[in-house]
C-alpha atoms as a PDB file:
ATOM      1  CA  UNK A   1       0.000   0.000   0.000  1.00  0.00           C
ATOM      2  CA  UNK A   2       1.233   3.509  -1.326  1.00  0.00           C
ATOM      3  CA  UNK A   3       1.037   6.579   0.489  1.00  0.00           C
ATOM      4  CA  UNK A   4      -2.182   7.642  -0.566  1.00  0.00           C
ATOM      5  CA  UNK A   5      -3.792   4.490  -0.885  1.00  0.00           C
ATOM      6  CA  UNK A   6      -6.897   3.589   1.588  1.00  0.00           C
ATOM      7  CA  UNK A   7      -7.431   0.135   2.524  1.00  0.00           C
ATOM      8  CA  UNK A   8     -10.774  -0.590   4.620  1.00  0.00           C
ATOM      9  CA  UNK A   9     -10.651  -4.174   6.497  1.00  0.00           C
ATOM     10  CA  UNK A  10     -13.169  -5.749   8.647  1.00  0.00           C
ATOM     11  CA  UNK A  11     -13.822  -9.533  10.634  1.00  0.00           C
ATOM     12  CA  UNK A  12     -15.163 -11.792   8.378  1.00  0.00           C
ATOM     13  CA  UNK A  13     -18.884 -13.160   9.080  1.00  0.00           C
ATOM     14  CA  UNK A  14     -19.773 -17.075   9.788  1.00  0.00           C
ATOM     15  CA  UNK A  15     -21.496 -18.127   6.594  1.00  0.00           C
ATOM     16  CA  UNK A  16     -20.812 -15.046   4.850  1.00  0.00           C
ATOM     17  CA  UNK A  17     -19.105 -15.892   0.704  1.00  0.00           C
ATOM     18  CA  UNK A  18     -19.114 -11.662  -0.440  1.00  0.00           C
ATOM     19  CA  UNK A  19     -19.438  -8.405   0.939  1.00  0.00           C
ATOM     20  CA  UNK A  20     -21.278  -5.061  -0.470  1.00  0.00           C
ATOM     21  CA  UNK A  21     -19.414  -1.942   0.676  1.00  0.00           C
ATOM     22  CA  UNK A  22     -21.424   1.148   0.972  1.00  0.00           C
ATOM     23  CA  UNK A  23     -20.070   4.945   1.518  1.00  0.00           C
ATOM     24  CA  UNK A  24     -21.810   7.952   3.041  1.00  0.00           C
ATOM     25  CA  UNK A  25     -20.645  11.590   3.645  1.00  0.00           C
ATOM     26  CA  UNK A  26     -23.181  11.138   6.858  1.00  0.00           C
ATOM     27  CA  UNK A  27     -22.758   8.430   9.647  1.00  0.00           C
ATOM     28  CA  UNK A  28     -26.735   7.405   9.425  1.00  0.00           C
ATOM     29  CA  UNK A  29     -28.372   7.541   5.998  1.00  0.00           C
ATOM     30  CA  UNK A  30     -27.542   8.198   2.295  1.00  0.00           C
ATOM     31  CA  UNK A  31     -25.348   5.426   1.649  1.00  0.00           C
ATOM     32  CA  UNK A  32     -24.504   4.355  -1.909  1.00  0.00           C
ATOM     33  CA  UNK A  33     -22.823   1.012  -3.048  1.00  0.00           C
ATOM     34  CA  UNK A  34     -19.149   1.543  -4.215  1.00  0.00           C
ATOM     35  CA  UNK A  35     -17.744  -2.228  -4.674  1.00  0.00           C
ATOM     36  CA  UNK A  36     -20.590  -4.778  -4.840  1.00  0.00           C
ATOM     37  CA  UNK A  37     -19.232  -8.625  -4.267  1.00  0.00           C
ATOM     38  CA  UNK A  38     -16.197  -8.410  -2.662  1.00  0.00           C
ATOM     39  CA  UNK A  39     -15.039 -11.732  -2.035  1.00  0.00           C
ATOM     40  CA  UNK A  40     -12.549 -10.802   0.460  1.00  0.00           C
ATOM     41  CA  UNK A  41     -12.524  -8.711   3.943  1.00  0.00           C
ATOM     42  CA  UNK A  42     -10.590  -6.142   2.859  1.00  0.00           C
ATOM     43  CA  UNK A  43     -10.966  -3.124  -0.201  1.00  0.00           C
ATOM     44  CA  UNK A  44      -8.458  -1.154  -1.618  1.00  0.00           C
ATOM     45  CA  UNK A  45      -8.470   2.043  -3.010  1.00  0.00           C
ATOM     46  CA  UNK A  46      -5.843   3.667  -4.987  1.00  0.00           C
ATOM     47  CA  UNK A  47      -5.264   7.274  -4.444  1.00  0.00           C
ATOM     48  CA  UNK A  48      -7.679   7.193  -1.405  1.00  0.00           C
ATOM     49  CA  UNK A  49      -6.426  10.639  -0.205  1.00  0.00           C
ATOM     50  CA  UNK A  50      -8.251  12.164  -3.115  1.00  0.00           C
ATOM     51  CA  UNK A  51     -11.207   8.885  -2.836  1.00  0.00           C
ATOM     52  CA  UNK A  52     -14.349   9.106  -0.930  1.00  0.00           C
ATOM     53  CA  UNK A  53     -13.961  10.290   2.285  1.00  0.00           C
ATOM     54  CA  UNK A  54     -17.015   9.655   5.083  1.00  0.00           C
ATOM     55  CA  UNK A  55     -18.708   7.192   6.538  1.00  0.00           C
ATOM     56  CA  UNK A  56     -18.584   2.927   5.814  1.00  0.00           C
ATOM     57  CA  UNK A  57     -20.780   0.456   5.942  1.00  0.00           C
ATOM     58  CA  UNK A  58     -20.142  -3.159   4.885  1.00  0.00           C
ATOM     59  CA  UNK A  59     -22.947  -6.059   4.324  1.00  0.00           C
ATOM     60  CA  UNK A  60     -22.556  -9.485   4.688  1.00  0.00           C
ATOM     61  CA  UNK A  61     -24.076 -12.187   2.196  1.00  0.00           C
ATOM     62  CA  UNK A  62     -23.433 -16.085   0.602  1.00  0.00           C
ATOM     63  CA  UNK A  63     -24.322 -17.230  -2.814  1.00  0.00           C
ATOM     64  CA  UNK A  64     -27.024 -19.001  -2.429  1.00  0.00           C
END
C-alpha cells in the first residue's frame, strides 16, 4: 500500500461468501454502493487521499 492508498478491512462473518461496501458523507443515511461482491474482507483504493472520504458500511451475504 502507497502513500495515498486507503485500505478498509473488517472480521469476516460465519457463513458469509461476499461483501457489499457502501459509503456515506453522513454516519446514518444516504449510503450508496461503491464495490458490490467483494469476495474478500478487505478493499483497496488507490489514491484514497483524493477517494471518498465519510462514513462505511459493509454487508454481509453467501451465494445461495
Amino acid at each position: 500500500m502507497l502513500g495515498d492508498d486507503l485500505q478498509i478491512g473488517w472480521d469476516s462473518v460465519p457463513g458469509a461468501e461476499r461483501y457489499n461496501l457502501f459509503h456515506s458523507p453522513d454516519p446514518l443515511s444516504g449510503f450508496t454502493l461503491l464495490q458490490a461482491n467483494i469476495g474478500s474482507t478487505s478493499w483497496l483504493h488507490l489514491g484514497g487521499a483524493s477517494g471518498p472520504r465519510g462514513f462505511y458500511r459493509v454487508t454481509a451475504h453467501d451465494d445461495r
